[in-house]
N, C-alpha and C. Protein backbone atom coordinates (compact mmCIF):
# COMPACT_ATOMS: atom_id res chain seq x y z
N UNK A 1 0.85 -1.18 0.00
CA UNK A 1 0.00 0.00 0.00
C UNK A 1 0.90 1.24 0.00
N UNK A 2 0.50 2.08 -0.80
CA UNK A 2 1.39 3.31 -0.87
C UNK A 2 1.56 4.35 -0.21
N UNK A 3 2.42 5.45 0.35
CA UNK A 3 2.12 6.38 1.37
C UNK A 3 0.85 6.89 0.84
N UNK A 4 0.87 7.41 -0.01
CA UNK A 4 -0.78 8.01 0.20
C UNK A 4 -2.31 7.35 0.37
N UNK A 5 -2.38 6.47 -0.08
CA UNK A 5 -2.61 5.45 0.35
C UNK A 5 -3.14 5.24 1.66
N UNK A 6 -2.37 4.64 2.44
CA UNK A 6 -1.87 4.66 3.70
C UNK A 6 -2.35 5.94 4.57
N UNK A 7 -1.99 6.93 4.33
CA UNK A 7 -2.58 8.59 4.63
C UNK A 7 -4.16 8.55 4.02
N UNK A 8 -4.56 8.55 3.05
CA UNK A 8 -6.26 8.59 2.39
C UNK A 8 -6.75 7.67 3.62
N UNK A 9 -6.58 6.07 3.82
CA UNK A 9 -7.20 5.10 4.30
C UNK A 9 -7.42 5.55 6.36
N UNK A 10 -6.28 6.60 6.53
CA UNK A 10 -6.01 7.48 7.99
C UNK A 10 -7.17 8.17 7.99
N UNK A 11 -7.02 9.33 7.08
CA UNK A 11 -8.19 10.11 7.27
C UNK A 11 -9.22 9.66 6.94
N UNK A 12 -9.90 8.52 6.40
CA UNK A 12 -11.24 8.36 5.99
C UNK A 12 -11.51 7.99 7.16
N UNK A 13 -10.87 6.77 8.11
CA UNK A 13 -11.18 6.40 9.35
C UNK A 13 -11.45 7.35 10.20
N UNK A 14 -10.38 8.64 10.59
CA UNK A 14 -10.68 9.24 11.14
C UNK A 14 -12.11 10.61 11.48
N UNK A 15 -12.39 10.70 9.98
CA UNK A 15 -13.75 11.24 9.64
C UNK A 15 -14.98 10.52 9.54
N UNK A 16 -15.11 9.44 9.07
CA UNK A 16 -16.23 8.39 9.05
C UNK A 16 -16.09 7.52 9.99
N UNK A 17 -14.85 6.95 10.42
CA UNK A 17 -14.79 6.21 11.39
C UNK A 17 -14.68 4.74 11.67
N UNK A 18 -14.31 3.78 11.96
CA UNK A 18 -13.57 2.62 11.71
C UNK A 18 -14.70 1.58 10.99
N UNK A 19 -16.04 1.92 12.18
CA UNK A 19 -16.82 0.73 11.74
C UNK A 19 -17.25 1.16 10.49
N UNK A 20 -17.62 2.09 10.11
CA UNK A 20 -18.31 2.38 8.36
C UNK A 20 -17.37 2.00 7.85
N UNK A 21 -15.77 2.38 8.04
CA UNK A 21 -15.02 2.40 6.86
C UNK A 21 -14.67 0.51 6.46
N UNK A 22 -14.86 -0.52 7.71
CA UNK A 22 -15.04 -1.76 7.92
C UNK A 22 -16.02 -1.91 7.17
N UNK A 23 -17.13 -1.53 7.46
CA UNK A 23 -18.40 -2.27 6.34
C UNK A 23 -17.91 -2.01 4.83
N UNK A 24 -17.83 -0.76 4.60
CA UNK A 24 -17.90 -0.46 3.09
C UNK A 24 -16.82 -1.70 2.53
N UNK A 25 -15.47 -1.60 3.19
CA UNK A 25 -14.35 -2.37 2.57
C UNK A 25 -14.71 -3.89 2.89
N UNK A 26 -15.49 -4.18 3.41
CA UNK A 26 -16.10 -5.83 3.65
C UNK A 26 -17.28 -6.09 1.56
N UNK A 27 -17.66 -4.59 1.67
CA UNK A 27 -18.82 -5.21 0.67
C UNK A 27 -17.95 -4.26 -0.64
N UNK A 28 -16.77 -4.04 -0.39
CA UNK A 28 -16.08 -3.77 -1.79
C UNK A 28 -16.04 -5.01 -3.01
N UNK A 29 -16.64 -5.19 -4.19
CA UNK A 29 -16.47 -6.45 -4.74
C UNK A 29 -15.57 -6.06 -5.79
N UNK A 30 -15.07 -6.98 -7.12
CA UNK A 30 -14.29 -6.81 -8.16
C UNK A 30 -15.01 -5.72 -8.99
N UNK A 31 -16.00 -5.85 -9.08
CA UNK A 31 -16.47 -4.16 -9.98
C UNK A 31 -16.14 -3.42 -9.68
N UNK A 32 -16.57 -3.09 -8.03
CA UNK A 32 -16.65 -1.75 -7.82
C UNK A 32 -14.99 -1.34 -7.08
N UNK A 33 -14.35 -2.29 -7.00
CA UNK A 33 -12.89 -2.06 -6.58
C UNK A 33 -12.24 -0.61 -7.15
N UNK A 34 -12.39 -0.34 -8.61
CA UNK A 34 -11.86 0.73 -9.22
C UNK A 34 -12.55 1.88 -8.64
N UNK A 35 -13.65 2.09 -8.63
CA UNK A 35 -14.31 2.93 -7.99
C UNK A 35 -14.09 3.75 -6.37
N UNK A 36 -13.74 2.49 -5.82
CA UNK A 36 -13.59 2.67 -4.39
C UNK A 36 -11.69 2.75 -4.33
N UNK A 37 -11.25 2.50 -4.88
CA UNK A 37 -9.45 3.19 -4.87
C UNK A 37 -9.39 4.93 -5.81
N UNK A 38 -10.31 5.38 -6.74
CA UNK A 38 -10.42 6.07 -6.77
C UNK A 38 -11.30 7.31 -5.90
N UNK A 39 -12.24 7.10 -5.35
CA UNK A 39 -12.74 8.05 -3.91
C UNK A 39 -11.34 7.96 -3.28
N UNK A 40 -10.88 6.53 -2.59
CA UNK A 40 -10.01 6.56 -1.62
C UNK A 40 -8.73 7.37 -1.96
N UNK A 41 -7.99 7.33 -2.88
CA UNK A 41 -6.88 8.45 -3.60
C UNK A 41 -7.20 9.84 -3.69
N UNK A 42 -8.28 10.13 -4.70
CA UNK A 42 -9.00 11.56 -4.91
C UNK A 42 -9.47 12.23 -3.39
N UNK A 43 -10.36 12.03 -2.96
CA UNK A 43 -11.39 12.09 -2.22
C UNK A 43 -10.58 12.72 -0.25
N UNK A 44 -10.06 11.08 -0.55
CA UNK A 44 -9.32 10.78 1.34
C UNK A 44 -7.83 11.21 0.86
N UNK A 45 -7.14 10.50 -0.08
CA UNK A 45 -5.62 10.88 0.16
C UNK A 45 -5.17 12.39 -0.53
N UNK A 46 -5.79 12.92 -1.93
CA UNK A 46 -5.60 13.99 -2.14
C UNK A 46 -6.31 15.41 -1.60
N UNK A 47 -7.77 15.50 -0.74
CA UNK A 47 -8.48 16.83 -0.50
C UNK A 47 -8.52 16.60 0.89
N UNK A 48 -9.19 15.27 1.50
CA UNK A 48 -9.85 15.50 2.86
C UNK A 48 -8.39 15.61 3.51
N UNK A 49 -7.19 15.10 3.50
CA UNK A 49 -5.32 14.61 3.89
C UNK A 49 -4.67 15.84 4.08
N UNK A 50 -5.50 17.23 3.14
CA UNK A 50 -4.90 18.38 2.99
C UNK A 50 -4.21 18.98 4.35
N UNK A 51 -3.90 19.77 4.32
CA UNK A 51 -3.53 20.48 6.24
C UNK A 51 -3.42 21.92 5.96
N UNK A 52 -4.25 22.51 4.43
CA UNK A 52 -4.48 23.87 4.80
C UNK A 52 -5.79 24.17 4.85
N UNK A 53 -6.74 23.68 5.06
CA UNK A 53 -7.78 23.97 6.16
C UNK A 53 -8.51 22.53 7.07
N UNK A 54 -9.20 23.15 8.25
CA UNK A 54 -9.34 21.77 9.33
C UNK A 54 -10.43 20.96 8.87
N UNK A 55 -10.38 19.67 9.24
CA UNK A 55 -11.45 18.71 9.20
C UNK A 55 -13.06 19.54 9.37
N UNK A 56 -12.85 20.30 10.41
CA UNK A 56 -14.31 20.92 10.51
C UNK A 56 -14.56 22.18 9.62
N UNK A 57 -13.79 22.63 8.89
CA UNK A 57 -14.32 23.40 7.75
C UNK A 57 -14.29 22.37 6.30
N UNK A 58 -13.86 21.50 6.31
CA UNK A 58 -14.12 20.32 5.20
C UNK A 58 -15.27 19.51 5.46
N UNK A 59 -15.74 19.29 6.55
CA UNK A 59 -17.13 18.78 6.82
C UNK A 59 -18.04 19.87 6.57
N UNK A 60 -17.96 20.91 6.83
CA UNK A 60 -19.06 22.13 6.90
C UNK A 60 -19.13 22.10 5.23
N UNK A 61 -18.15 22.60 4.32
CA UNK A 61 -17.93 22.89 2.70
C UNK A 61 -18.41 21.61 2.09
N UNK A 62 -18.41 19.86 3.16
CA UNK A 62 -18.30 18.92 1.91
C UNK A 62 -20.25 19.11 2.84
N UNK A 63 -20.82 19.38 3.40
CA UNK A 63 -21.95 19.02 4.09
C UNK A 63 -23.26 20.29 3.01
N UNK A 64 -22.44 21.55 3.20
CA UNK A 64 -23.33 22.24 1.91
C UNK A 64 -23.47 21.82 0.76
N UNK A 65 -22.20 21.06 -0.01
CA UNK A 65 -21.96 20.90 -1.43
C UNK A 65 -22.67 19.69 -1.67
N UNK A 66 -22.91 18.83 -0.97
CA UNK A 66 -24.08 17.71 -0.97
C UNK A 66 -25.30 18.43 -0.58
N UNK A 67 -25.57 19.17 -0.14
CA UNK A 67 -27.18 19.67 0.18
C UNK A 67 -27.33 20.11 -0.78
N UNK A 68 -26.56 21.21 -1.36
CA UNK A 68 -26.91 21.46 -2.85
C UNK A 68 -27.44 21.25 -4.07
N UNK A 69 -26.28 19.92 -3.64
CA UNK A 69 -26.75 18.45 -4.82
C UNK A 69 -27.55 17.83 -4.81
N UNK A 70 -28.21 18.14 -3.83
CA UNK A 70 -29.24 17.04 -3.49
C UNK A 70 -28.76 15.82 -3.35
N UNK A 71 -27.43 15.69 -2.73
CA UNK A 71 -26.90 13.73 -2.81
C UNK A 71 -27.55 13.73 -1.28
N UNK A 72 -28.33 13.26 -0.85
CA UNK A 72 -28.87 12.77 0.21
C UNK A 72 -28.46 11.64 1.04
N UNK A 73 -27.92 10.84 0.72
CA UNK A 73 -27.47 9.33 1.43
C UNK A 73 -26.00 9.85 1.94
N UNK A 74 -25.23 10.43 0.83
CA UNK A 74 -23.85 11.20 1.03
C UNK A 74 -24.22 12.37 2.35
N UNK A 75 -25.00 13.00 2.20
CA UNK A 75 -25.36 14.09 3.57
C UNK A 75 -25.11 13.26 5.05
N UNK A 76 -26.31 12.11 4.67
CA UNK A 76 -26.59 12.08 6.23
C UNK A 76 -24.77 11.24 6.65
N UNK A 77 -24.26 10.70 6.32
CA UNK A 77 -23.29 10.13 6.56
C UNK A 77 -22.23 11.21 7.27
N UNK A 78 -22.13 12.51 5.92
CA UNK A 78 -21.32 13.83 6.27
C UNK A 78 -21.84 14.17 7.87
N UNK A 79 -22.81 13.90 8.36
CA UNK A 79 -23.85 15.03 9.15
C UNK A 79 -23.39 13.95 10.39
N UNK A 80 -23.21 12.77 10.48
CA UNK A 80 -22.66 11.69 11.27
C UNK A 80 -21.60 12.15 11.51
N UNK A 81 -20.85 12.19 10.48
CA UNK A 81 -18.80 12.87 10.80
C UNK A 81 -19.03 13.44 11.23
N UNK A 82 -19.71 14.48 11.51
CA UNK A 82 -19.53 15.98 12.45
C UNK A 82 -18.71 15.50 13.61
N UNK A 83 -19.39 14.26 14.35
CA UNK A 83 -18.84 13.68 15.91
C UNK A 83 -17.71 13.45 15.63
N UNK A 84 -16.73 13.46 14.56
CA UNK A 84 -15.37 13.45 14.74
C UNK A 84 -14.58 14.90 13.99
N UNK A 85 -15.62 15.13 13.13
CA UNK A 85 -14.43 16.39 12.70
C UNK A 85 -14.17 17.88 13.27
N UNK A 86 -15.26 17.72 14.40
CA UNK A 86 -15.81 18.72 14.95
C UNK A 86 -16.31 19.98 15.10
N UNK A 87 -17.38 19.67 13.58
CA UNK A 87 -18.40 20.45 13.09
C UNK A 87 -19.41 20.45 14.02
N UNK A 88 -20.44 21.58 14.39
CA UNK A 88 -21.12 21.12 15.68
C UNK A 88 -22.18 22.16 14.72
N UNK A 89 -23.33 21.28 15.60
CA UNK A 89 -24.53 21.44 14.90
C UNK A 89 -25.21 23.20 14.51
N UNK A 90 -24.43 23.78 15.27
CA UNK A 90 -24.63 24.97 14.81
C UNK A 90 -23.22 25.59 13.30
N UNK A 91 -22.21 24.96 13.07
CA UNK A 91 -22.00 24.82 11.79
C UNK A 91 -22.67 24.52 10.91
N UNK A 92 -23.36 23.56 10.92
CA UNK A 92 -24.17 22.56 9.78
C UNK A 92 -25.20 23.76 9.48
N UNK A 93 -26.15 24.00 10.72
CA UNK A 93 -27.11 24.90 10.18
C UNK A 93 -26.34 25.72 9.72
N UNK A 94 -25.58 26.46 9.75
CA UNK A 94 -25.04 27.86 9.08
C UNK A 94 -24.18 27.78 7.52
N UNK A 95 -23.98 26.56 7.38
CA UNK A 95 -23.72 25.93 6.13
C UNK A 95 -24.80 25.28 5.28
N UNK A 96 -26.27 24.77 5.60
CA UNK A 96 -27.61 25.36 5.58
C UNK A 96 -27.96 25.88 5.22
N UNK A 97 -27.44 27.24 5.79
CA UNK A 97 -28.50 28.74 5.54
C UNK A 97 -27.54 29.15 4.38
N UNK A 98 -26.46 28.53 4.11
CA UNK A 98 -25.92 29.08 2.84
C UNK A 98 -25.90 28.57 1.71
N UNK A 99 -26.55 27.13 1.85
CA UNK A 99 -27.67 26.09 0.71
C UNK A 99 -28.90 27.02 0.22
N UNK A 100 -29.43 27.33 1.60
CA UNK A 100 -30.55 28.17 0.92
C UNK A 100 -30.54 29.10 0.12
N UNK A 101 -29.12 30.29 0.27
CA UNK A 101 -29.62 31.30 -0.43
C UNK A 101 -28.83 30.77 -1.72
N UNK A 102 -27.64 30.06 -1.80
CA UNK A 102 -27.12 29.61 -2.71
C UNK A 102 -27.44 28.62 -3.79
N UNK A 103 -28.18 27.53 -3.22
CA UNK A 103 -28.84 26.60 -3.98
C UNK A 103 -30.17 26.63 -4.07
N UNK A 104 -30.61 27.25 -2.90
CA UNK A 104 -31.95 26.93 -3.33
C UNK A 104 -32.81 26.76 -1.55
N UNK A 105 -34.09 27.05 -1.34
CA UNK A 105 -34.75 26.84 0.12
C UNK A 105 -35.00 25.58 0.11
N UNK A 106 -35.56 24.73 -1.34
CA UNK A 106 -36.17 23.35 -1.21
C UNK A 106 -35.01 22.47 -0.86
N UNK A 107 -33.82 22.55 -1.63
CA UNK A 107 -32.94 22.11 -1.08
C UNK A 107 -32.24 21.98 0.47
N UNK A 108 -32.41 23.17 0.88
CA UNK A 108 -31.91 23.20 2.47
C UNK A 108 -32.73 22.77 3.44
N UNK A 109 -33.76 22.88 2.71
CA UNK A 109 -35.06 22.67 3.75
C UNK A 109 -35.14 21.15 4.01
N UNK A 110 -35.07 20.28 2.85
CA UNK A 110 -35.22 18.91 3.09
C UNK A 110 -33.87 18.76 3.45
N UNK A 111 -32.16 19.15 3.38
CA UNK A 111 -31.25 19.01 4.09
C UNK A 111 -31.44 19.21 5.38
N UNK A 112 -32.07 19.89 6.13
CA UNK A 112 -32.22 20.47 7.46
C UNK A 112 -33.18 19.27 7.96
N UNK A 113 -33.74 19.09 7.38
CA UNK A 113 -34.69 17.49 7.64
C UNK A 113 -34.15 16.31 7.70
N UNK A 114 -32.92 16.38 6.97
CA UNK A 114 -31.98 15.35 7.01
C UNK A 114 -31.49 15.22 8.22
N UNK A 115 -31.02 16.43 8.69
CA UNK A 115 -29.94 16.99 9.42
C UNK A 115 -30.34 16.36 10.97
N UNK A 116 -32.02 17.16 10.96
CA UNK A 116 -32.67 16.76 12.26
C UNK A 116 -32.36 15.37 12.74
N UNK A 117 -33.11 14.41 11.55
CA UNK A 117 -33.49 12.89 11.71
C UNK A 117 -32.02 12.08 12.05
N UNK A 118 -30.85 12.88 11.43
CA UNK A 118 -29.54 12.31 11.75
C UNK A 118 -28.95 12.41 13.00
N UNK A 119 -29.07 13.61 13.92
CA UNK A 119 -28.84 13.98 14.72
C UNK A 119 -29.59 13.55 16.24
N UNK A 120 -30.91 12.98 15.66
CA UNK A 120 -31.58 12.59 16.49
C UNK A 120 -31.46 10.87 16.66
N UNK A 121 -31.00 10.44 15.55
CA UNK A 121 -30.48 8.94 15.51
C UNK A 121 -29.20 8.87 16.25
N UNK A 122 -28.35 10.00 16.16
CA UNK A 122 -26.94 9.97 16.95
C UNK A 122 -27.01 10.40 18.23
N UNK A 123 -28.48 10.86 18.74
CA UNK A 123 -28.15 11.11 20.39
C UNK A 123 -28.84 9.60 21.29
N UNK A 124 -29.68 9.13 20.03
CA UNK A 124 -29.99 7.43 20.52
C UNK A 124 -28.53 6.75 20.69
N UNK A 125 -27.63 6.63 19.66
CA UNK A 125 -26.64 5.54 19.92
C UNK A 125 -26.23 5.82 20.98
């Protein structure tokens, strides 16, 4: 495994966290192998690995840019990392309120719905 590599596979753990990053790499198969070394290079070893800005302004920037998008499954996961990158729930909303005026209200609005239902699943665990 290569230093970067090695560094991508650090920080994904450390933002998502051991057991997700365990499942996903349990149900990695031969298709989707290419797929998943490219997130892991791009994604973990070249942007999230960076060290000129912190984990919690890369959760806040990657948490709008999916609300935007409307990638929804990608959100609630982001909105989970918070508990390690230490984005705190008054980031999220304020990255939110800048979905709204930027992307759009329908968009933030059902993000903020996301946001709730995620947050409320993470004070159960």
């Amino acid at each position: 495994m290569s230093d970067t590599v090695q560094k991508a596979m650090a920080t994904r753990r450390r933002v998502l966290g051991d057991a997700h990053v365990d499942r996903a790499e349990a149900m990695k198969t031969a298709f989707d192998e290419p797929f998943q070394a490219l997130i892991t290079d791009a994604a973990w070893g070249h942007v999230w690995s960076r060290d000129t800005i912190s984990l919690r302004e890369r959760s806040m920037l990657t948490i709008a840019l999916l609300a935007g998008l409307g990638n929804d499954h990608e959100l609630a996961m982001h909105i989970r990392a918070t508990a390690r990158t230490g984005a705190s729930r008054e980031d999220v909303m304020e990255a939110l309120l800048h979905v709204a005026i930027y992307a759009g209200v329908p968009r933030a609005n059902h993000a903020i719905k996301i946001a709730r239902e995620t947050f409320a699943e993470m004070e159960k665990a």
